[in-house]
Protein backbone atom coordinates (compact mmCIF):
# COMPACT_ATOMS: atom_id res chain seq x y z
CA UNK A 1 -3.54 25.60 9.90
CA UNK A 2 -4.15 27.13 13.62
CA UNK A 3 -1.96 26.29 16.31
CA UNK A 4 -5.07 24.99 18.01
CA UNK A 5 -6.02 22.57 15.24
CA UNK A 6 -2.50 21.48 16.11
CA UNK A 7 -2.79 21.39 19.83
CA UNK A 8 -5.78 19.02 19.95
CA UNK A 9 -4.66 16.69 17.51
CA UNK A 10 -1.56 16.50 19.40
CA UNK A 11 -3.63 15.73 22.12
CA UNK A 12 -5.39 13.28 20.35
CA UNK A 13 -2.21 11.44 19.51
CA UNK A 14 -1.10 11.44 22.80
CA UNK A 15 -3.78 9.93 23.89
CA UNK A 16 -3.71 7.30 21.46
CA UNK A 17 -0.20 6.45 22.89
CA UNK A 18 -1.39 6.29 26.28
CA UNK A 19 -0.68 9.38 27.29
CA UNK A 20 3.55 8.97 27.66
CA UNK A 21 5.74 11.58 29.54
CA UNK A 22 7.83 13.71 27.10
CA UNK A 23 6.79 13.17 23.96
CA UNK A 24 5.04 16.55 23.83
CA UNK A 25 7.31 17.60 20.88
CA UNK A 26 6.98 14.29 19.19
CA UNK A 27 3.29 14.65 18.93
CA UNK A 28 3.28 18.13 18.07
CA UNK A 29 5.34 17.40 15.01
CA UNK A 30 3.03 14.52 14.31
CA UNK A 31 0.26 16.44 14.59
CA UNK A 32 1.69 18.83 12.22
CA UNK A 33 2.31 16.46 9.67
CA UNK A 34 -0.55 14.74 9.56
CA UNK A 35 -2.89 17.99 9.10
CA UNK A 36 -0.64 19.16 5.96
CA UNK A 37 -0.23 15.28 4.71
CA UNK A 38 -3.03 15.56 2.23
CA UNK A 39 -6.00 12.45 2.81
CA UNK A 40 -6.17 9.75 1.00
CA UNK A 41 -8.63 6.90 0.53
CA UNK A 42 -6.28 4.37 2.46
CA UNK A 43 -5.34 2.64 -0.93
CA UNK A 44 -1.62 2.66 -1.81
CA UNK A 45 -1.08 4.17 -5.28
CA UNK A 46 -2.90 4.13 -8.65
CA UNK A 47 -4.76 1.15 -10.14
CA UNK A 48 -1.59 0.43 -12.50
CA UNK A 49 0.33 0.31 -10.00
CA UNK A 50 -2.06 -2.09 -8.10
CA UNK A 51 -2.21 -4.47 -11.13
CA UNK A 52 0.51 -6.93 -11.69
CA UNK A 53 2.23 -6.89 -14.42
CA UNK A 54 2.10 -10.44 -16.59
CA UNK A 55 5.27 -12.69 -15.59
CA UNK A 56 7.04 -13.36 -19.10
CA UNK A 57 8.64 -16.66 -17.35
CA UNK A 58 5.34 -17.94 -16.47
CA UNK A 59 3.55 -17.06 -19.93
CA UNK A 60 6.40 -19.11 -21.34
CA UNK A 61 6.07 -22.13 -19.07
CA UNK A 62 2.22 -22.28 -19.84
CA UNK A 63 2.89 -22.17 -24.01
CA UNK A 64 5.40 -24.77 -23.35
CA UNK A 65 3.21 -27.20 -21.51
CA UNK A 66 0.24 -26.47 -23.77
CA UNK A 67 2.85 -27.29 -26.75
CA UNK A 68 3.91 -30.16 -25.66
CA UNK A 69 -0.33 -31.50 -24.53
CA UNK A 70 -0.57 -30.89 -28.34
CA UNK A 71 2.48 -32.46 -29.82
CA UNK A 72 1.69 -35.49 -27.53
CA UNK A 73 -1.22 -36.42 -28.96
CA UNK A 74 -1.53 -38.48 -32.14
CA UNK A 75 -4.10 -38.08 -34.83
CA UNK A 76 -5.92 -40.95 -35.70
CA UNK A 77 -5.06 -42.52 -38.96
């Protein structure tokens, strides 16, 4: 990575921020992070970690209520 590279994304962000006195450093160091972060496709994580795991308290509450549908009905004699 250049120092120029740096310098106009620095720029860029400073320009982004409306162009505020003294942050020169700030955005230099901003700048530098962002060109060594490596890119991503703007989704947070992995797909597991994206997928919710099942809610054992919830499973249990649905069995329950469709136990008790079934025990509350009465087979015609």
């Amino acid at each position: 990575m250049d120092e120029e590279t740096i310098r106009l994304t620095a720029y860029r962000i400073w320009e982004q921020q409306g162009k505020p006195d003294g942050q020169d450093f700030v955005h230099w160091l901003q700048a530098r992070e962002e060109l060594t972060t490596p890119p991503t496709d703007g989704l947070a994580g992995s797909i597991e970690s994206s997928v919710t795991p099942p809610n054992p308290d919830r499973s249990k509450r649905q069995a329950t209520a469709a136990g008790q549908k079934t025990r509350s009905r009465k087979p015609n004699s």
